[in-house]
C-alpha atoms as a PDB file:
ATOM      1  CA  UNK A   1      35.206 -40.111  18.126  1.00  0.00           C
ATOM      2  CA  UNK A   2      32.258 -38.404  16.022  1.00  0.00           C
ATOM      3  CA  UNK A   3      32.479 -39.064  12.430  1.00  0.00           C
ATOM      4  CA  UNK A   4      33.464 -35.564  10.639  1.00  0.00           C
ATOM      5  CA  UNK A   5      30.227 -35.445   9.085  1.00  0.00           C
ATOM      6  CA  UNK A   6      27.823 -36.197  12.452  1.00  0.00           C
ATOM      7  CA  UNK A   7      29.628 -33.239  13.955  1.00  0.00           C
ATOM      8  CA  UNK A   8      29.060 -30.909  11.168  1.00  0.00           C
ATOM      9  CA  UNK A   9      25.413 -31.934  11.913  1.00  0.00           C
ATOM     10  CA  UNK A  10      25.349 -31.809  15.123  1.00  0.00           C
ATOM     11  CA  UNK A  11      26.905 -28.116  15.267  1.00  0.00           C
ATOM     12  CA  UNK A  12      24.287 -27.031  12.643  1.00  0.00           C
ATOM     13  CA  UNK A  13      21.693 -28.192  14.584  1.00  0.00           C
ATOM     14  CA  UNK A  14      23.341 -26.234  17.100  1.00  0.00           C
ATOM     15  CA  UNK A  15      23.714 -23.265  16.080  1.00  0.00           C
ATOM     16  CA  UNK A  16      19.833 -23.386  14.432  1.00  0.00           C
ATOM     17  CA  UNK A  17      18.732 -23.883  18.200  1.00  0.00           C
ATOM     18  CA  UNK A  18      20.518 -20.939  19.577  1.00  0.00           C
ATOM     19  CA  UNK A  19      19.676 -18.290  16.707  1.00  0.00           C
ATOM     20  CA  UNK A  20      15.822 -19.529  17.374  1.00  0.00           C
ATOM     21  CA  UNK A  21      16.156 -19.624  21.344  1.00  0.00           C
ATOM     22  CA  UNK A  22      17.781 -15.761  20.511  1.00  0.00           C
ATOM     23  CA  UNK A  23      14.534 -14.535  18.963  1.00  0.00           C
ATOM     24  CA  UNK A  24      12.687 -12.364  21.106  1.00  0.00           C
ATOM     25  CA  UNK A  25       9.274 -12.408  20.369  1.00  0.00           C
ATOM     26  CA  UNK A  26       6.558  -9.344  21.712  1.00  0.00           C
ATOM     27  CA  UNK A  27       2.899  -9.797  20.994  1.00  0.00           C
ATOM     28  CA  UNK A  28       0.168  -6.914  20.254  1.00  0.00           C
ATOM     29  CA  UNK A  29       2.365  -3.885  20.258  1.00  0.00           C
ATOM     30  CA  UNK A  30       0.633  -0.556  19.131  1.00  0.00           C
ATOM     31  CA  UNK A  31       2.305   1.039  16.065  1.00  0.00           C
ATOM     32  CA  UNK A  32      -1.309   2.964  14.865  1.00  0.00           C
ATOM     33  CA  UNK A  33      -3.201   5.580  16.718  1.00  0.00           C
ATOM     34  CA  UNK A  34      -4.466   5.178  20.055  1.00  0.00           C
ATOM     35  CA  UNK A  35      -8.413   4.584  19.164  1.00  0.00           C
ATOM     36  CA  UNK A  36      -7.134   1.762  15.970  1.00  0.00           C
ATOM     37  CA  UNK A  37      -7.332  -1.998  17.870  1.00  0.00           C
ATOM     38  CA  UNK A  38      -4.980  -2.987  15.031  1.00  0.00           C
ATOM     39  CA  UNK A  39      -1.227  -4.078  16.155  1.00  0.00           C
ATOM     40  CA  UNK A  40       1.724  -5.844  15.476  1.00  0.00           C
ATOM     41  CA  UNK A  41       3.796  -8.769  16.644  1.00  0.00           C
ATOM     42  CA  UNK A  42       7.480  -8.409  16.611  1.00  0.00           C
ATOM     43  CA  UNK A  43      10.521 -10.616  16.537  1.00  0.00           C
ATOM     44  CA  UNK A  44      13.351  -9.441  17.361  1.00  0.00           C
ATOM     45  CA  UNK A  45      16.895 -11.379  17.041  1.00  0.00           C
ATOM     46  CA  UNK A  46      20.030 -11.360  19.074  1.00  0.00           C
ATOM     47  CA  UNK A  47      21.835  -8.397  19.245  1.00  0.00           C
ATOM     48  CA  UNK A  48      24.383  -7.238  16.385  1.00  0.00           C
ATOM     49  CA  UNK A  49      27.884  -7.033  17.058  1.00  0.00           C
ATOM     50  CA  UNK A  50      28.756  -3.945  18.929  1.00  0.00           C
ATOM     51  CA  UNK A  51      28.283  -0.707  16.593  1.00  0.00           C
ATOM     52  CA  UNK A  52      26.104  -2.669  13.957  1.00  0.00           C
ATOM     53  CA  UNK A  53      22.434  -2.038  13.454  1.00  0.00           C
ATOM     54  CA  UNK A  54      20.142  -4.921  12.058  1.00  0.00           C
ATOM     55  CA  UNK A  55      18.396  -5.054   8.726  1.00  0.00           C
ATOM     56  CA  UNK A  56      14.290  -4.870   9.196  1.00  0.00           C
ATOM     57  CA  UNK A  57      11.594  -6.348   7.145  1.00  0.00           C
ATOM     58  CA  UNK A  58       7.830  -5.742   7.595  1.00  0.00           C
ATOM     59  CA  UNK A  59       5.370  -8.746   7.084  1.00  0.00           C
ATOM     60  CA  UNK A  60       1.772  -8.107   5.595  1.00  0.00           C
ATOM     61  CA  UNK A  61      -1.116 -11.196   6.032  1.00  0.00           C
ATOM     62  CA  UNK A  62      -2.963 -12.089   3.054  1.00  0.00           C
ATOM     63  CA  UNK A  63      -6.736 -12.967   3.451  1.00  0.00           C
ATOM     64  CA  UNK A  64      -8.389 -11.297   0.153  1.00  0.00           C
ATOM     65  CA  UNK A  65      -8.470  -7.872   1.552  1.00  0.00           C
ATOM     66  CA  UNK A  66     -11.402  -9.126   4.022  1.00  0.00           C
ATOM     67  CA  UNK A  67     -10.110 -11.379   6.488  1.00  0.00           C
ATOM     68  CA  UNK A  68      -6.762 -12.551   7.869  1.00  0.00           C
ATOM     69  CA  UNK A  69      -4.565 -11.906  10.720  1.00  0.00           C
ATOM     70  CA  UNK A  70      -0.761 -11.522  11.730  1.00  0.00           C
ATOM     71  CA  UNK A  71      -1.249 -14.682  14.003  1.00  0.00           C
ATOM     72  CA  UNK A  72      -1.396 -16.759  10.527  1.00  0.00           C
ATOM     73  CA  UNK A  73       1.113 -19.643  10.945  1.00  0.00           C
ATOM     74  CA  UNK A  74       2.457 -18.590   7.308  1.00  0.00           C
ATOM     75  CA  UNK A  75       3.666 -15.265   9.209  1.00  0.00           C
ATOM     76  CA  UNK A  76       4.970 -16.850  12.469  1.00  0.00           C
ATOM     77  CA  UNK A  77       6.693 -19.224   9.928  1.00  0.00           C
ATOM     78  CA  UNK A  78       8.484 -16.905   7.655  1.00  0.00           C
ATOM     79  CA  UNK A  79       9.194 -13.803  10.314  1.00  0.00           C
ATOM     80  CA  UNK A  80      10.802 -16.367  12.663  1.00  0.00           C
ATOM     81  CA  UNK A  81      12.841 -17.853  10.140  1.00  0.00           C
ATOM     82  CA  UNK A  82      14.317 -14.340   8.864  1.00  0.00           C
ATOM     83  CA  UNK A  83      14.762 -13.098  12.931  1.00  0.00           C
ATOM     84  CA  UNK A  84      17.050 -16.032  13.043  1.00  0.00           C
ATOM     85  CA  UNK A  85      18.942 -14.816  10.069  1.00  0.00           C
ATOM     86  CA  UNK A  86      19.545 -11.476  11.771  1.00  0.00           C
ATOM     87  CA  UNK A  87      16.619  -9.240  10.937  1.00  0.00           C
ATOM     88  CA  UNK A  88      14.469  -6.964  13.195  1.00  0.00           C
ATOM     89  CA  UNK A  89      10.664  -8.637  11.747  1.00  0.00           C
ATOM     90  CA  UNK A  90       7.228  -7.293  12.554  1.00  0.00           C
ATOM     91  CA  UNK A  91       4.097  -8.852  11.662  1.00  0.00           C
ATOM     92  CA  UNK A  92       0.937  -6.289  11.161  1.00  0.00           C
ATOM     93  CA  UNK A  93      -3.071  -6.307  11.175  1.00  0.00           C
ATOM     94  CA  UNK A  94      -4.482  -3.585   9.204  1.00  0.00           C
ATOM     95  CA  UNK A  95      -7.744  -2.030   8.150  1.00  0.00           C
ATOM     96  CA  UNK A  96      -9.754  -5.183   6.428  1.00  0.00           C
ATOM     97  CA  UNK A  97     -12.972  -4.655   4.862  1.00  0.00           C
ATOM     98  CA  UNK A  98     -15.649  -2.412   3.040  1.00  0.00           C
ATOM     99  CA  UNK A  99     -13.954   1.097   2.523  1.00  0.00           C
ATOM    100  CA  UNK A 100     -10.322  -0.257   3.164  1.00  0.00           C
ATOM    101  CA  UNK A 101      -8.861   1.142   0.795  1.00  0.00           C
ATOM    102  CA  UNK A 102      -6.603   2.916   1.204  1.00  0.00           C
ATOM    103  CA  UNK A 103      -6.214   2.709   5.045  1.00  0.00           C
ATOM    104  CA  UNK A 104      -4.996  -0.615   4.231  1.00  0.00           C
ATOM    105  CA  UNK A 105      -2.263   1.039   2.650  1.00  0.00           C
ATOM    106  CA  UNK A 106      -1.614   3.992   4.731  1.00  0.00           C
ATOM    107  CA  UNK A 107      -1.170   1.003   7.581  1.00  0.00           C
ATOM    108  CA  UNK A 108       1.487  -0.880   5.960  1.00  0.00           C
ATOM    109  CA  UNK A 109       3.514   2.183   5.479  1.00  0.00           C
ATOM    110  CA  UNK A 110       2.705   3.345   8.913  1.00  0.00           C
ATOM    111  CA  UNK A 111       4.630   0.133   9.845  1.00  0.00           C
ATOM    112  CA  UNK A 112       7.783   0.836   7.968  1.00  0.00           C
ATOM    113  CA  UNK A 113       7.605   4.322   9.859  1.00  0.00           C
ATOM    114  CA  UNK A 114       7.236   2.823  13.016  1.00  0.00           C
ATOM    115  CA  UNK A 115      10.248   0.628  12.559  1.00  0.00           C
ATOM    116  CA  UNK A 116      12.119   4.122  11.397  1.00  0.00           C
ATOM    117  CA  UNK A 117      10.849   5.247  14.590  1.00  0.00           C
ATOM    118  CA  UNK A 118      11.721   2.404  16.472  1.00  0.00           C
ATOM    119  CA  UNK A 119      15.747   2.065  14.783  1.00  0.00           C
ATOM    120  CA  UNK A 120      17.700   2.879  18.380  1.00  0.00           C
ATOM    121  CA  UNK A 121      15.393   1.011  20.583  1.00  0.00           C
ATOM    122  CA  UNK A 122      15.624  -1.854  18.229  1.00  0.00           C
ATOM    123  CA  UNK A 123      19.141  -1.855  16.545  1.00  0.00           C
ATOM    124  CA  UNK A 124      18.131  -1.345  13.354  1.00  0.00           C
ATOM    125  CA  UNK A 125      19.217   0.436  10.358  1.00  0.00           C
ATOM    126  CA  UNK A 126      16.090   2.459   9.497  1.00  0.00           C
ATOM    127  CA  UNK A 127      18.043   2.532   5.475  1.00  0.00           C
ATOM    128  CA  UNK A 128      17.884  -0.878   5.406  1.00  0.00           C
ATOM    129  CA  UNK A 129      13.947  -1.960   5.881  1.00  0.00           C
ATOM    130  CA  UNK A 130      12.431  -4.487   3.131  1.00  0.00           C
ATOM    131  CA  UNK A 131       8.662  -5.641   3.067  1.00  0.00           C
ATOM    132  CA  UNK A 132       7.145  -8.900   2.186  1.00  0.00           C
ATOM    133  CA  UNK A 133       3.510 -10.297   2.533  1.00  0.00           C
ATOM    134  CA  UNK A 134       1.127 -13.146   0.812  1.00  0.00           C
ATOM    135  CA  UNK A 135      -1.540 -12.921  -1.553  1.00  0.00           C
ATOM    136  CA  UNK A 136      -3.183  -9.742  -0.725  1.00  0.00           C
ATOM    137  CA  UNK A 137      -0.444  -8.745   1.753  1.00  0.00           C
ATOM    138  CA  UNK A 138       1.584  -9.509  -1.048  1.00  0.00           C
ATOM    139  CA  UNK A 139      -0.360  -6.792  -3.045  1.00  0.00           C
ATOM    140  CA  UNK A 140      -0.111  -4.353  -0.086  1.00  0.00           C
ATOM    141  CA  UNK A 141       3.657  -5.249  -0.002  1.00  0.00           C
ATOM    142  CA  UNK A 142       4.221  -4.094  -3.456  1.00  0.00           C
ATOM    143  CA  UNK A 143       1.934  -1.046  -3.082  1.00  0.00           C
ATOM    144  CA  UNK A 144       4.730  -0.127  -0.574  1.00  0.00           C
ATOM    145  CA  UNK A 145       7.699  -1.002  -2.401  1.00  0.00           C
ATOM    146  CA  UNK A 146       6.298   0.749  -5.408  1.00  0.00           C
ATOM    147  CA  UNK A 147       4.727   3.837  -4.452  1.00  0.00           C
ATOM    148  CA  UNK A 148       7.061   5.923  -2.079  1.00  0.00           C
ATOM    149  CA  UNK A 149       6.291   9.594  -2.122  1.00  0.00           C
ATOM    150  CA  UNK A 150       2.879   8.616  -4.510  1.00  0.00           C
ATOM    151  CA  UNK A 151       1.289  12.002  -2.708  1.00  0.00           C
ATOM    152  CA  UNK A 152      -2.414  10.459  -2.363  1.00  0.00           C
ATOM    153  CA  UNK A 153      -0.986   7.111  -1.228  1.00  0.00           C
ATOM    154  CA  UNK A 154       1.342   8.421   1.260  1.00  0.00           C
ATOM    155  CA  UNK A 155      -0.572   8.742   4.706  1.00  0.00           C
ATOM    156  CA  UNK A 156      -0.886  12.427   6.124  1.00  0.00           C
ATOM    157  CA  UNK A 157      -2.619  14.512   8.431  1.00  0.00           C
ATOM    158  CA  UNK A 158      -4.649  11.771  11.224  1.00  0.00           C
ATOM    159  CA  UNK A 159      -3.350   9.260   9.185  1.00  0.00           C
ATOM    160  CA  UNK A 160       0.293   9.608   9.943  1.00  0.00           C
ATOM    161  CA  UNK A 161       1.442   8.862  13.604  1.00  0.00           C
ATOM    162  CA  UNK A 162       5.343   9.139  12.453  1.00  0.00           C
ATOM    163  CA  UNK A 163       5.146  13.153  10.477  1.00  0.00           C
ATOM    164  CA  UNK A 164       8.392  13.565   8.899  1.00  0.00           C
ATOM    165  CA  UNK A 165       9.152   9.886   8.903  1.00  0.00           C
ATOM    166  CA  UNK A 166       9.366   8.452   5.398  1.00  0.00           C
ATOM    167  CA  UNK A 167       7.949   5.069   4.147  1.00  0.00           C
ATOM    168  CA  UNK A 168       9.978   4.286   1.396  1.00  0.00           C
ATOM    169  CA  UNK A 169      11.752   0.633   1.660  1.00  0.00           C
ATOM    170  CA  UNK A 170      14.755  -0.904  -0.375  1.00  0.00           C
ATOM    171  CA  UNK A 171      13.110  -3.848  -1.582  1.00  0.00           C
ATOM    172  CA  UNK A 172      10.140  -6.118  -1.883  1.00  0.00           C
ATOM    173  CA  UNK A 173       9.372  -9.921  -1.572  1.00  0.00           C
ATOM    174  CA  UNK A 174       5.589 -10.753  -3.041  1.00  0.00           C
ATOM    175  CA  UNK A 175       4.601 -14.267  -2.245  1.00  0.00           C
ATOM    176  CA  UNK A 176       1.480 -14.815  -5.011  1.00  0.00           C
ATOM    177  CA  UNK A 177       0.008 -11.565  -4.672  1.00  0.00           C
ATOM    178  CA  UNK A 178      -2.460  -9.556  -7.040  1.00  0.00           C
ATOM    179  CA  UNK A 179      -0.339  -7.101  -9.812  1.00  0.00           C
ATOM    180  CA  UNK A 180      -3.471  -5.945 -11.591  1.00  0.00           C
ATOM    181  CA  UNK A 181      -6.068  -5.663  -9.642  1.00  0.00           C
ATOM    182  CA  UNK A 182      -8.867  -4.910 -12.219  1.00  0.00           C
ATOM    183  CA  UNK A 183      -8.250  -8.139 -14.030  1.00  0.00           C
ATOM    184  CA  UNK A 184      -8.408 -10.432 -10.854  1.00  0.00           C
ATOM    185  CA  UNK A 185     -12.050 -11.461 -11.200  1.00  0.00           C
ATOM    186  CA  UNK A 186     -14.315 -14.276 -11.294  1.00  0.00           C
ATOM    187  CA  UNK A 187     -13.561 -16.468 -13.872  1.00  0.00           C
ATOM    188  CA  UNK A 188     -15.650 -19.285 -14.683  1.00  0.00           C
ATOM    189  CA  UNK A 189     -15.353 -23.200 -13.692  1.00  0.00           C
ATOM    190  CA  UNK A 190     -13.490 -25.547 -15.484  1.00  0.00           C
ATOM    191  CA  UNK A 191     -15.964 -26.778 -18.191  1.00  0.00           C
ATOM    192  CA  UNK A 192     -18.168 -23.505 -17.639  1.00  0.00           C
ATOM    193  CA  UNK A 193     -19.016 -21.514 -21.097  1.00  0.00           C
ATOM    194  CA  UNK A 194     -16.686 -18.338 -21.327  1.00  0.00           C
ATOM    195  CA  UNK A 195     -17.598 -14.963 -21.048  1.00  0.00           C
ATOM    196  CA  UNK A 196     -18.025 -11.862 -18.987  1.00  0.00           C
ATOM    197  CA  UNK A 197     -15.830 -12.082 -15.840  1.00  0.00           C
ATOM    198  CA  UNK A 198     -17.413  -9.873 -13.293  1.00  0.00           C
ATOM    199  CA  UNK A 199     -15.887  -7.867 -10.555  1.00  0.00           C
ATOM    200  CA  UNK A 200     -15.163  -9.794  -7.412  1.00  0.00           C
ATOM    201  CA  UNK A 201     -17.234  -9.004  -4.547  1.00  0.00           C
ATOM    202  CA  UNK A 202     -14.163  -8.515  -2.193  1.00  0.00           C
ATOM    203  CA  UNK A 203     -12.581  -5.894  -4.577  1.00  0.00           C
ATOM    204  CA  UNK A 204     -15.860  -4.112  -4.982  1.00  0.00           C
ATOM    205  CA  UNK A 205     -16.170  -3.866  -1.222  1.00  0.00           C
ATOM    206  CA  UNK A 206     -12.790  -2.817  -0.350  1.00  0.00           C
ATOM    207  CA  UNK A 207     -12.625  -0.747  -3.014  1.00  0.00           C
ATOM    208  CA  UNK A 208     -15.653   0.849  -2.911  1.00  0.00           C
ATOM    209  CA  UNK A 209     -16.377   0.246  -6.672  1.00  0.00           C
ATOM    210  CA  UNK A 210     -18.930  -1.233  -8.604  1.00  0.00           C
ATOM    211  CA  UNK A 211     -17.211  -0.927 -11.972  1.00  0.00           C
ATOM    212  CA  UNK A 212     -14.039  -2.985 -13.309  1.00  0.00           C
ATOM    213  CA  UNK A 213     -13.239   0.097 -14.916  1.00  0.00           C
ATOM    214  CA  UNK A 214     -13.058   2.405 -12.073  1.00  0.00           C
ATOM    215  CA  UNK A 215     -10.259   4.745 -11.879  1.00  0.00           C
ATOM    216  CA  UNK A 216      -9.215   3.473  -8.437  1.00  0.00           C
ATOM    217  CA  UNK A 217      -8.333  -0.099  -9.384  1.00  0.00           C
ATOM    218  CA  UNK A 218      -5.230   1.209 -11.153  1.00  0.00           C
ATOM    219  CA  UNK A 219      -4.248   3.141  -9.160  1.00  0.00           C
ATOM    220  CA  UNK A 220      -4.312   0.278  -6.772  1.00  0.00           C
ATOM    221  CA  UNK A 221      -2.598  -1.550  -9.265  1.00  0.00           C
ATOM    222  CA  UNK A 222       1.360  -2.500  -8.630  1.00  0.00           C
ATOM    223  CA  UNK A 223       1.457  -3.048 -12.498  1.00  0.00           C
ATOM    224  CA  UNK A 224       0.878   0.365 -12.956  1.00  0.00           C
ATOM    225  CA  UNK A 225       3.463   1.954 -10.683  1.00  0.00           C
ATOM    226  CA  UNK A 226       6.374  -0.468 -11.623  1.00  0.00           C
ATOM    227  CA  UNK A 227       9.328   1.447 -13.250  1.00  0.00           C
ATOM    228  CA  UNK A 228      13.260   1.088 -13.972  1.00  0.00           C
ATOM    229  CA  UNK A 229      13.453   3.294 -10.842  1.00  0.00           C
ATOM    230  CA  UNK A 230      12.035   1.138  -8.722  1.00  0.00           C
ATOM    231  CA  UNK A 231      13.349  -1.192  -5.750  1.00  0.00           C
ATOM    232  CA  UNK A 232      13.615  -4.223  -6.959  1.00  0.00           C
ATOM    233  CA  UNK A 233      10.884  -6.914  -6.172  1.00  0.00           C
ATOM    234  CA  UNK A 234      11.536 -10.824  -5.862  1.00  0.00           C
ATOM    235  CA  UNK A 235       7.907 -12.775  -6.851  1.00  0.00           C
ATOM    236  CA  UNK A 236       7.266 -16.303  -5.635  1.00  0.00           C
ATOM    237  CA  UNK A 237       4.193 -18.213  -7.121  1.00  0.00           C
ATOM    238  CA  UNK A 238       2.860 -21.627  -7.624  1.00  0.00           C
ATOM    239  CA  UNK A 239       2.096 -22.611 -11.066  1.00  0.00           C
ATOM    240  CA  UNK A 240      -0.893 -24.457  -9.794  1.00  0.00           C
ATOM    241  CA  UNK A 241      -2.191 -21.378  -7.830  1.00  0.00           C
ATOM    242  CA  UNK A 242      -6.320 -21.333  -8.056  1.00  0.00           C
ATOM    243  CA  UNK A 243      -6.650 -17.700  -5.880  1.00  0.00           C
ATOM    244  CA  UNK A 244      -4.514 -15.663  -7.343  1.00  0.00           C
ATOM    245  CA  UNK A 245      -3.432 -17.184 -10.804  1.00  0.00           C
ATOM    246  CA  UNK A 246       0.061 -17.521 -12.195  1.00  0.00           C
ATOM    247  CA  UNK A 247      -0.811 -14.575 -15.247  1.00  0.00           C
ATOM    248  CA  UNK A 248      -0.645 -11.959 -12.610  1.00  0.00           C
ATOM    249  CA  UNK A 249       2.763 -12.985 -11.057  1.00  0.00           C
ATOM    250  CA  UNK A 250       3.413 -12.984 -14.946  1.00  0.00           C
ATOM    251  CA  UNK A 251       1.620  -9.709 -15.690  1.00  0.00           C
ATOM    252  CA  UNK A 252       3.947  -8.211 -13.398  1.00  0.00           C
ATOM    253  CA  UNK A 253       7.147  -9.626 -14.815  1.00  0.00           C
ATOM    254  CA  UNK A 254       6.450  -8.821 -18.507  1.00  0.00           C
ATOM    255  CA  UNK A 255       5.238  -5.177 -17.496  1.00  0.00           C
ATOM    256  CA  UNK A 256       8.752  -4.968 -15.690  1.00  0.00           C
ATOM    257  CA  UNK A 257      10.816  -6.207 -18.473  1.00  0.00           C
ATOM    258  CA  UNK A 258       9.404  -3.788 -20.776  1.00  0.00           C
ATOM    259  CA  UNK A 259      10.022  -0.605 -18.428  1.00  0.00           C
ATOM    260  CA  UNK A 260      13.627  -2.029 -17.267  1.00  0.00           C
ATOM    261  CA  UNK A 261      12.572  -2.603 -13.928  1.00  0.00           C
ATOM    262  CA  UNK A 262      14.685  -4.830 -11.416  1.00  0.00           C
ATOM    263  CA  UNK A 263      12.327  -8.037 -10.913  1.00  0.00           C
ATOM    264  CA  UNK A 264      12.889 -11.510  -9.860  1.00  0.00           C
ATOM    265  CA  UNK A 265      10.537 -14.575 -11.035  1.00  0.00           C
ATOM    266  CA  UNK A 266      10.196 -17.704  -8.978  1.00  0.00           C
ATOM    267  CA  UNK A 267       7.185 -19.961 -10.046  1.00  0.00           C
ATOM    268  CA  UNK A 268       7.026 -23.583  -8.406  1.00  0.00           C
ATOM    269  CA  UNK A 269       5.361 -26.325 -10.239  1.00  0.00           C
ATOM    270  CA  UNK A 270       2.676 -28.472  -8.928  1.00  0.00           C
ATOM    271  CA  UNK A 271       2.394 -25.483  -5.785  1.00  0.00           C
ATOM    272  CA  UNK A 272      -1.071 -23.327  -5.102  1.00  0.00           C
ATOM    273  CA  UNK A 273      -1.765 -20.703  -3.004  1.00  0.00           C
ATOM    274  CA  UNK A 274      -0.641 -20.030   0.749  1.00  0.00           C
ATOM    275  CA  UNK A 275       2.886 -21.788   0.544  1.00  0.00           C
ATOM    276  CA  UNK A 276       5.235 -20.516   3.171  1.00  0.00           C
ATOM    277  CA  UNK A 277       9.683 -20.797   2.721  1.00  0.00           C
ATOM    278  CA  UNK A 278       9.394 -24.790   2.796  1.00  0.00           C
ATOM    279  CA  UNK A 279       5.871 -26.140   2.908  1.00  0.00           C
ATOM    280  CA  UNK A 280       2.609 -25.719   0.951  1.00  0.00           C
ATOM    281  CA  UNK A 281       0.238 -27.298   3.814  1.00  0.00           C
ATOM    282  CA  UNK A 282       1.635 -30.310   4.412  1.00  0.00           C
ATOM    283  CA  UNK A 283       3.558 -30.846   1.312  1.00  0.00           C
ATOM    284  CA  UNK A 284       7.168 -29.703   1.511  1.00  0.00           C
ATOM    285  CA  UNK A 285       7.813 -26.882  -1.736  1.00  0.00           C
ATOM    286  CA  UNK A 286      10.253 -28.610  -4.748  1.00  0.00           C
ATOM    287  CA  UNK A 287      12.508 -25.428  -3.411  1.00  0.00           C
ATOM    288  CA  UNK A 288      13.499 -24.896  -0.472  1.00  0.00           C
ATOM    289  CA  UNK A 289      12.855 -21.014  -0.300  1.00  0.00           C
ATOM    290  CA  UNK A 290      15.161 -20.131   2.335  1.00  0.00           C
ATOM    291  CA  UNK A 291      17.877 -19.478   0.587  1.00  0.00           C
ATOM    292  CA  UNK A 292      16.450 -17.639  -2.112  1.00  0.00           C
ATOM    293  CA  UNK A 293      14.569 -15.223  -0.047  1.00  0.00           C
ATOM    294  CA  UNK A 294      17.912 -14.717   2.144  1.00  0.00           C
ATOM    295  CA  UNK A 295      19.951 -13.947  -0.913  1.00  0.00           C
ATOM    296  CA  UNK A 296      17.623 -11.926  -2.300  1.00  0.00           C
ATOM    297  CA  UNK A 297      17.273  -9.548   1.036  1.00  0.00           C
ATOM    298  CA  UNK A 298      21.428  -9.427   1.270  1.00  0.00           C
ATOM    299  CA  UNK A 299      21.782  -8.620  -1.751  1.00  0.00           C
ATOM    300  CA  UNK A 300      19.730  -5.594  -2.130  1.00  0.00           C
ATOM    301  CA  UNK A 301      20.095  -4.666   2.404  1.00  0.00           C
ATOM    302  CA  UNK A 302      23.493  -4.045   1.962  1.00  0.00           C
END
């Protein structure tokens, strides 16, 4: 006979096997207008239970703004690993570059329209959508969570392919993104003298700025829009985090305490930037973030 405890493993393993071999996974699907090359990858799991619809979470890449891509193993990671759990996932590109802003936005909502859009063909509950992304995705993710019905951050006109369609989402998950964006800049070297920290280069291109005090990095600023009305908003962040640094995840948190607004802290010691739910690189995380992100997105799906 199996020992008691092999079969428990054994069934486990299981199970794991057949909720991944479930997930349906579609490449390059077109959620923008016709002339935007942009798309997104979706991963769709088994089927609810007969007259159920599926919670839905949209995934944003990071890559400073610039760069980056939806084919990031980070995203194939983390979206596969919530499709088992149950939920309708999509990965997106977006507008990267000089002048992004705030196209870059306008595209991440667009996403949580399309899924709206997409709620019979998909089995989803279009009142039950969260958003999550990394670093600057994780920015862009709580510019979504944050600013629902914002007028000039809510895409209109050309810039809407879903009219009528709102973008507002129930929660947020931001893995080491930027809070404030005119205090991310360069700071100098270990060992270098203090002083003036100028404006990074990636912000002033994106943002179309040459100024740290330009009106449009706060409005770009999730620090800014947090409130006790908000959707509540899980943070993850490595203590060790050279990128993004650990003040803004903290920036965020005190700014949220003081206006009564539903946020969750996780900081991991010894972790740096671009950790996914178990592994920074090669290094497995001293949490396994699995569970937390799952409770975190039952909790507030219902």
């Amino acid at each position: 006979m199996i020992p008691r405890l092999a079969l428990i493993l054994l069934l486990s393993v299981a199970a794991c096997a057949a909720a991944e071999s479930a997930v349906r996974v579609t490449k390059d699907v077109a959620f923008l207008a016709p002339e935007r090359a942009e798309k997104l990858d979706l991963y769709l799991p088994a089927p609810p239970p007969t007259g159920q619809r599926s919670p839905a979470l949209v995934w944003i890449h990071g890559g400073g703004w610039m760069g980056g891509t939806k084919n990031e193993a980070r995203a194939g990671s983390i979206c596969r690993t919530l499709a088992e759990a149950g939920y309708v996932v999509v990965s997106i590109d977006y507008r990267l570059g000089a002048g992004a802003w705030p196209t870059n936005l306008f595209d991440c909502k667009n996403a949580v329209r399309f899924l709206r859009a997409k709620a019979a063909e998909y089995q989803l509950d279009p009142d039950r959508i969260a958003v999550a992304g990394g670093s600057a995705g994780g920015h862009l993710a709580l510019m979504v969570a944050l600013t629902a019905g914002v007028p000039e951050l809510e895409p209109a006109g050309a810039a809407s392919p879903y009219p009528g369609l709102p973008s507002a989402v129930r929660c947020g998950i931001n893995f080491y993104g930027i809070t404030d964006v005119p205090d991310w800049r360069v700071r100098p070297k270990d060992g270098a003298p203090g002083g003036e920290r100028p404006l990074r280069d990636s912000t002033a291109k994106v943002y179309a700025v040459t100024t740290v005090d330009a009106p449009v990095l706060r409005l770009a600023s999730p620090v800014t829009h947090i409130q006790a009305s908000s959707v509540p908003i899980l943070t993850l962040h490595g203590r060790a985090d050279p990128t993004v640094y650990l003040e803004q995840a903290e920036t965020l948190d005190r700014v949220a305490r003081q206006r009564g607004a539903p946020h969750e802290l996780v900081v991991l010691d010894g972790i740096g930037h671009t950790f996914d739910l178990q592994k920074w690189g090669k290094k497995s995380l001293p949490r396994d973030l699995r569970p937390v992100v799952l409770d975190f997105l039952q909790r507030n799906l219902r």
